[in-house]
N, C-alpha and C. Protein backbone atom coordinates (compact mmCIF):
# COMPACT_ATOMS: atom_id res chain seq x y z
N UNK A 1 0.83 -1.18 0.00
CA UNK A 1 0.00 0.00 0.00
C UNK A 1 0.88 1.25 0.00
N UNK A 2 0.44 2.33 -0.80
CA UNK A 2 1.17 3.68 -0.50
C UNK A 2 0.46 4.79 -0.42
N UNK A 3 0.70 5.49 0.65
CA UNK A 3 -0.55 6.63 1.54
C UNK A 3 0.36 7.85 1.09
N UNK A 4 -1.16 8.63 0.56
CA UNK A 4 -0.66 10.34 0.67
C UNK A 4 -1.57 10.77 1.99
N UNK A 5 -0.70 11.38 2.64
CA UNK A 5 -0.96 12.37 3.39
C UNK A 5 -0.66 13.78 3.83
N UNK A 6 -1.83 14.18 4.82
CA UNK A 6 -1.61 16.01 4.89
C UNK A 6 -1.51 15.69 6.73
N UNK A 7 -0.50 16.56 6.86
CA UNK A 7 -0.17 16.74 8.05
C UNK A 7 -0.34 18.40 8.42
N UNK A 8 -0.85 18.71 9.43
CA UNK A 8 -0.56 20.32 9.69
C UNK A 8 -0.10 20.41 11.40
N UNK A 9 0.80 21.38 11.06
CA UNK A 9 1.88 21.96 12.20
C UNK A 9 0.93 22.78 13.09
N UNK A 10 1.06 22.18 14.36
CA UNK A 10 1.06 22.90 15.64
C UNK A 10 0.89 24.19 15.85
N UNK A 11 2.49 24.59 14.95
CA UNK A 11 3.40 25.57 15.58
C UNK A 11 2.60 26.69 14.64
N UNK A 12 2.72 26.79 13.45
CA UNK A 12 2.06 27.49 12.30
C UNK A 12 0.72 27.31 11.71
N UNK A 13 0.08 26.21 12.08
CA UNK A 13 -0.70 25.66 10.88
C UNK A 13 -1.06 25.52 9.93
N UNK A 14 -0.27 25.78 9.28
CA UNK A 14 0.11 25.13 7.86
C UNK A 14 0.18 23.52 7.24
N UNK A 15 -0.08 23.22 6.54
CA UNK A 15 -0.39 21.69 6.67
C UNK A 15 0.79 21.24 5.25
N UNK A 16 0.96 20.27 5.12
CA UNK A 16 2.20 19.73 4.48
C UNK A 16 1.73 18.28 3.92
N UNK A 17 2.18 18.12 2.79
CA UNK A 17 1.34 16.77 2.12
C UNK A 17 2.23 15.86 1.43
N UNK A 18 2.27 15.03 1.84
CA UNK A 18 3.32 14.26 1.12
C UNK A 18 2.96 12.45 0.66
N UNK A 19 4.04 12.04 -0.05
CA UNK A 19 3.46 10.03 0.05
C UNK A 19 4.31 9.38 0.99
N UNK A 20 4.25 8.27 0.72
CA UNK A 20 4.97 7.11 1.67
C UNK A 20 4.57 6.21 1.40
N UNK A 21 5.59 4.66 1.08
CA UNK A 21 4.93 3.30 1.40
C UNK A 21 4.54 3.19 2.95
N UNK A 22 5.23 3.76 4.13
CA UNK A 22 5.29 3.15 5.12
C UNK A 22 4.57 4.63 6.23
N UNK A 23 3.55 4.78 6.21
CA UNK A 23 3.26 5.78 6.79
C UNK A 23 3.30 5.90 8.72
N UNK A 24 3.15 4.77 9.08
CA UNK A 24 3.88 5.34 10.77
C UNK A 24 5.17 5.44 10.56
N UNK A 25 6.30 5.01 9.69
CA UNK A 25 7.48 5.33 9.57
C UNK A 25 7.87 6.63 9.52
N UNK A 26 7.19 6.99 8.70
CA UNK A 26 7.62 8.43 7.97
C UNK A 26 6.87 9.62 8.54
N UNK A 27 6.07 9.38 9.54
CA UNK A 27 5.41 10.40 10.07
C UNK A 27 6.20 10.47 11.71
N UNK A 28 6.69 9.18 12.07
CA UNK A 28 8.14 9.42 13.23
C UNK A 28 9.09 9.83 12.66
N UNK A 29 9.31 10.13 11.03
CA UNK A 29 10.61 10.72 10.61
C UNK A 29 10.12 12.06 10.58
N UNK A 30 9.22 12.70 10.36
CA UNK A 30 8.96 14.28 10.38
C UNK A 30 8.79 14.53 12.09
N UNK A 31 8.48 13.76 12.88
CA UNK A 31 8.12 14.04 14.38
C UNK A 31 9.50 13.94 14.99
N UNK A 32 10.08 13.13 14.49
CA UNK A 32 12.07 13.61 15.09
C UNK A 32 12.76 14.78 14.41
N UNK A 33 12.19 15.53 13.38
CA UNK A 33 12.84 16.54 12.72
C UNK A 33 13.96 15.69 11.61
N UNK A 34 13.50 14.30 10.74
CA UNK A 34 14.19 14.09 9.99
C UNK A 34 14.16 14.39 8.48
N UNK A 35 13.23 15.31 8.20
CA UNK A 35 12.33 15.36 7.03
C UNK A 35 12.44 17.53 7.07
N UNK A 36 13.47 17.81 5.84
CA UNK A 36 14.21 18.58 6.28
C UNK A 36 12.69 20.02 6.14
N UNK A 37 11.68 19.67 4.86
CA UNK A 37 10.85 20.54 4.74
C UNK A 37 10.14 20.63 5.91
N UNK A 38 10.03 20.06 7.22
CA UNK A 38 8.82 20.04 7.95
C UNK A 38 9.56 19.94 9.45
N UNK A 39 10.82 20.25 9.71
CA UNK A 39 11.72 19.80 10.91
C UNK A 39 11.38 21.32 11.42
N UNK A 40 11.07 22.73 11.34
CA UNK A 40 11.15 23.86 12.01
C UNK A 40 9.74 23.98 12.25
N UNK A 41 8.61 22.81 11.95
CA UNK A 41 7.29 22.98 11.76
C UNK A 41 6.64 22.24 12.85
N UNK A 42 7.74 21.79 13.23
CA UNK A 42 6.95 20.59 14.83
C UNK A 42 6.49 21.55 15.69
N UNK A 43 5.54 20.61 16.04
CA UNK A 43 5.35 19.19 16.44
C UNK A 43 4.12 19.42 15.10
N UNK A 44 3.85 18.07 14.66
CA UNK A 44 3.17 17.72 13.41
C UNK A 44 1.77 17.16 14.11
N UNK A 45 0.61 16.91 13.13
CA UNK A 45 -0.08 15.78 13.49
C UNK A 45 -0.72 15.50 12.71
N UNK A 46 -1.20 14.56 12.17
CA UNK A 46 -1.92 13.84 10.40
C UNK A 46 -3.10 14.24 10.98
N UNK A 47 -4.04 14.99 9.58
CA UNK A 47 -5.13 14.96 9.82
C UNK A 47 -5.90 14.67 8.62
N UNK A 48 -5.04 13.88 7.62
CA UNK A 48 -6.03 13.04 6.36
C UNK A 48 -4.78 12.35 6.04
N UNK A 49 -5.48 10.87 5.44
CA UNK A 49 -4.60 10.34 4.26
C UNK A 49 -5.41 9.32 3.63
N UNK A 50 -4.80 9.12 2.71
CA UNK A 50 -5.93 7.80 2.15
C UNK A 50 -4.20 6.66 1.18
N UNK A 51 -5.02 6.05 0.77
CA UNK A 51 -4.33 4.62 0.56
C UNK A 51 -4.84 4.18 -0.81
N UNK A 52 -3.44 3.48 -1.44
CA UNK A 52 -3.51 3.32 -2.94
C UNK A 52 -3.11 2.02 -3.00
N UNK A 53 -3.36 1.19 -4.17
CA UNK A 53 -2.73 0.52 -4.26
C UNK A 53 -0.93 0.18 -4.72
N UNK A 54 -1.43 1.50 -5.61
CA UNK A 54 0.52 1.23 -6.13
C UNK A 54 1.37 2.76 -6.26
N UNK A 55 1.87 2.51 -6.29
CA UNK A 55 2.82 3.84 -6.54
C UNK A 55 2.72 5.25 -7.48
N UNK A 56 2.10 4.92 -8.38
CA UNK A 56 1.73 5.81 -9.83
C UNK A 56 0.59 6.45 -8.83
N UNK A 57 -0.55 5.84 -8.82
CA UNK A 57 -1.82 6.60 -8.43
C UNK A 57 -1.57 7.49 -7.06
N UNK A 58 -0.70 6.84 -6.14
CA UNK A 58 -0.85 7.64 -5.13
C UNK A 58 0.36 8.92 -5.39
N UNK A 59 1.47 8.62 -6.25
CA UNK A 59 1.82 9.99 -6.92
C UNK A 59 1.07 11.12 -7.62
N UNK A 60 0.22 10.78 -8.11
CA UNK A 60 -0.47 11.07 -9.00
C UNK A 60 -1.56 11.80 -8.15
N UNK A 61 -1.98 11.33 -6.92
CA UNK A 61 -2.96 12.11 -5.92
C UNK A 61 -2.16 12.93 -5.53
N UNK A 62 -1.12 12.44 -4.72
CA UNK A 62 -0.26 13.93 -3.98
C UNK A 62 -0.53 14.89 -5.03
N UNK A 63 0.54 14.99 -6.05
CA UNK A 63 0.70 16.03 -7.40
C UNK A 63 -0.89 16.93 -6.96
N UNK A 64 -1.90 16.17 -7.09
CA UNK A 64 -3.30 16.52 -7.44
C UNK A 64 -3.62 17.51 -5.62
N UNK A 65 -2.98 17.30 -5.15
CA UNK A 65 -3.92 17.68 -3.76
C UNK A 65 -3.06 18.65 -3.35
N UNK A 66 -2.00 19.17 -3.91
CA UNK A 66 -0.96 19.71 -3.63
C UNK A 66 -1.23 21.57 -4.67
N UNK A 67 -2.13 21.18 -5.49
CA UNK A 67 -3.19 21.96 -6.26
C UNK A 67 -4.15 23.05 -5.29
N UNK A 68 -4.13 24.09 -5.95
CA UNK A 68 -5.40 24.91 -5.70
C UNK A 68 -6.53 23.98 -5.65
N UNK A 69 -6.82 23.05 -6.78
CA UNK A 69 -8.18 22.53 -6.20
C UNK A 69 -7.97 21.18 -5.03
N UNK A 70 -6.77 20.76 -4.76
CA UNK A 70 -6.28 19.79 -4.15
C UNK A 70 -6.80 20.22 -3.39
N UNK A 71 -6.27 21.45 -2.10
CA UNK A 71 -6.17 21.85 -1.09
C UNK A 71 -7.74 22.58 -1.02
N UNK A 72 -7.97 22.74 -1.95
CA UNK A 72 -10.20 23.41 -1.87
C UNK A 72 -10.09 21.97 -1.24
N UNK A 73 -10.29 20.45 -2.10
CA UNK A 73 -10.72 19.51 -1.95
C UNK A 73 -10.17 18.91 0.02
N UNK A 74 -9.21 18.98 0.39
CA UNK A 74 -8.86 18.71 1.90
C UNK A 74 -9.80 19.77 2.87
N UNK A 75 -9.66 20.83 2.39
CA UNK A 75 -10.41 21.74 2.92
C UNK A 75 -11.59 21.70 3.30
N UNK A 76 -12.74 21.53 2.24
CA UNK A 76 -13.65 21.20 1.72
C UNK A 76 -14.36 19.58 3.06
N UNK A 77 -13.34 18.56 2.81
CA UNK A 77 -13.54 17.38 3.45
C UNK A 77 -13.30 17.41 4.50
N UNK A 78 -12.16 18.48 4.81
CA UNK A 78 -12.63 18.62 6.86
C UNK A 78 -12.82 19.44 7.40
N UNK A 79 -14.00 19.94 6.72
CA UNK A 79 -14.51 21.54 6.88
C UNK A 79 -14.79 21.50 8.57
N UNK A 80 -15.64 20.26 8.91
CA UNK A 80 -15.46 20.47 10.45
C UNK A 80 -14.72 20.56 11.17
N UNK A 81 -13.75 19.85 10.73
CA UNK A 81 -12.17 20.02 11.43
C UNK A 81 -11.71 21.41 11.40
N UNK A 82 -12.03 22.09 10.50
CA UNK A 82 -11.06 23.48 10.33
C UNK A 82 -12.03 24.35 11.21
N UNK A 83 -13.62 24.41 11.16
CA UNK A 83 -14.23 25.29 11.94
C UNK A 83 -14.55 25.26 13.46
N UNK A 84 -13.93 23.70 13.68
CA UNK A 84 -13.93 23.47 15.53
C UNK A 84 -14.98 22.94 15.27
């Protein structure tokens, strides 16, 4: 399986989107500051991702969500999340 996800910072809130085959891996690599775009942005915390089967498509989503309409579309889907 390979997961795109959006993470948003604590510190700023700004949210950050990226893939991974191994997503608790790589989300303890941005939470130790190993992940150089997102290390001044801790403490992190996932608040979407979804799951692909192979590599192409879930590239292919990041690219897409990483978009003006990407980020309408995250927006959009946790509208409750963003308004409390």
């Amino acid at each position: 399986m390979y997961y795109v996800y959006v993470l948003q910072s604590e510190k700023d809130g700004k949210n950050y989107t990226g893939f991974t085959h191994n997503l608790k891996q790589r989300f303890e690599e941005h939470q130790r500051g190993r992940v150089e775009s997102t290390k001044e942005r801790r403490p992190l915390k996932i608040i979407y991702y979804e799951s692909s089967l192979n590599q192409a498509d879930a590239l292919h989503r990041e690219k897409h969500l990483k978009t003006a309409h990407g980020k309408k579309y995250i927006k959009n889907r946790l509208k409750s999340y963003f308004m409390g």
